[in-house]
Protein backbone atom coordinates (compact mmCIF):
# COMPACT_ATOMS: atom_id res chain seq x y z
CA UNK A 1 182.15 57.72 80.33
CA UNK A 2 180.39 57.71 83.54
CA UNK A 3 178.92 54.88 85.19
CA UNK A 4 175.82 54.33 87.95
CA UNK A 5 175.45 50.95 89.58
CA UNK A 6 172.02 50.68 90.99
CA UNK A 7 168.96 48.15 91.73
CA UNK A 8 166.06 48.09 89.67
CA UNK A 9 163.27 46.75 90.53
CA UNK A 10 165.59 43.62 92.52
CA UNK A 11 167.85 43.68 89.30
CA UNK A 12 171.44 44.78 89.81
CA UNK A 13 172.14 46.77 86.80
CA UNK A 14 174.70 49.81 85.31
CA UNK A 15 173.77 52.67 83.50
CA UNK A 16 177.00 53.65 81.41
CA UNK A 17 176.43 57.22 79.58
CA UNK A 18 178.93 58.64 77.32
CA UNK A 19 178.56 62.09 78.79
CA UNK A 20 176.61 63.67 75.20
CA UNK A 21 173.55 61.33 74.54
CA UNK A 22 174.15 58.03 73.76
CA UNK A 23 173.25 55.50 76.71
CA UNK A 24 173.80 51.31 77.42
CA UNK A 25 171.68 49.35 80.06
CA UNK A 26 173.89 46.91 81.31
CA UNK A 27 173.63 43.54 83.79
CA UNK A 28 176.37 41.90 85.11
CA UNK A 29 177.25 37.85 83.35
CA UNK A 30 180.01 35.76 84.38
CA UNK A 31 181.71 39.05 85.94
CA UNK A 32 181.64 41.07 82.85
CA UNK A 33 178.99 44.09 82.37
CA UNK A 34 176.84 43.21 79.20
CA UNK A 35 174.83 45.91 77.09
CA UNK A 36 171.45 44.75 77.16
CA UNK A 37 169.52 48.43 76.06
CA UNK A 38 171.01 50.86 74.16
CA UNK A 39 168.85 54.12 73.53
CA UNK A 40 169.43 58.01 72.83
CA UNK A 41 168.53 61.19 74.51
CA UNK A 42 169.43 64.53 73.07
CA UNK A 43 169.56 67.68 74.91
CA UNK A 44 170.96 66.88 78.64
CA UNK A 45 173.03 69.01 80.29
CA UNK A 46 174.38 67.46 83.39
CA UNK A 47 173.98 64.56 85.29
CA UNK A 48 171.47 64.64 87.04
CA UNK A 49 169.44 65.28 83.70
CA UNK A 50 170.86 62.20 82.90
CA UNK A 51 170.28 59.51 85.23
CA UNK A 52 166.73 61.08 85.13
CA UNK A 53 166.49 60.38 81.52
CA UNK A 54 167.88 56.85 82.27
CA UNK A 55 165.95 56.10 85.08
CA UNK A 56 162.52 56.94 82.86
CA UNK A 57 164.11 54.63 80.06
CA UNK A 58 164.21 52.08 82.95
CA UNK A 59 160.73 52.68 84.35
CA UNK A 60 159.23 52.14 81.07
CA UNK A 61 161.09 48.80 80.14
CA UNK A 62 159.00 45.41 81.17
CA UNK A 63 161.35 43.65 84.10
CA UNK A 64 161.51 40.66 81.53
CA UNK A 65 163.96 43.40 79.44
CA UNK A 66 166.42 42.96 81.42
């Protein structure tokens, strides 16, 4: 698994990929990281490919999402 801590749009959130194509959105509650998206991307490569794919996911979600 890898793992990306980031801010979003002033939302601290983790991007946990399972290194084939199969992604969770996650925020942090009561100190634990909950799944809060789950989605699918097929075809990626490496990771920059995908935190890009992530990061689109992100950029089309509504900021009440998450």
């Amino acid at each position: 698994m890898k793992h990306w801590e980031l801010e979003h749009n002033g939302n601290h959130i983790r991007i946990e990929w399972n290194e084939s194509a199969t992604f969770n959105l996650q925020t942090p509650i009561g100190g634990e990281w909950v799944d809060y998206h789950c989605f699918t991307c097929y075809g990626i490569e490496t990771e920059q490919e995908a935190l890009e794919c992530a990061y689109d996911v992100l950029n089309e979600l509504e900021p009440e999402e998450y």
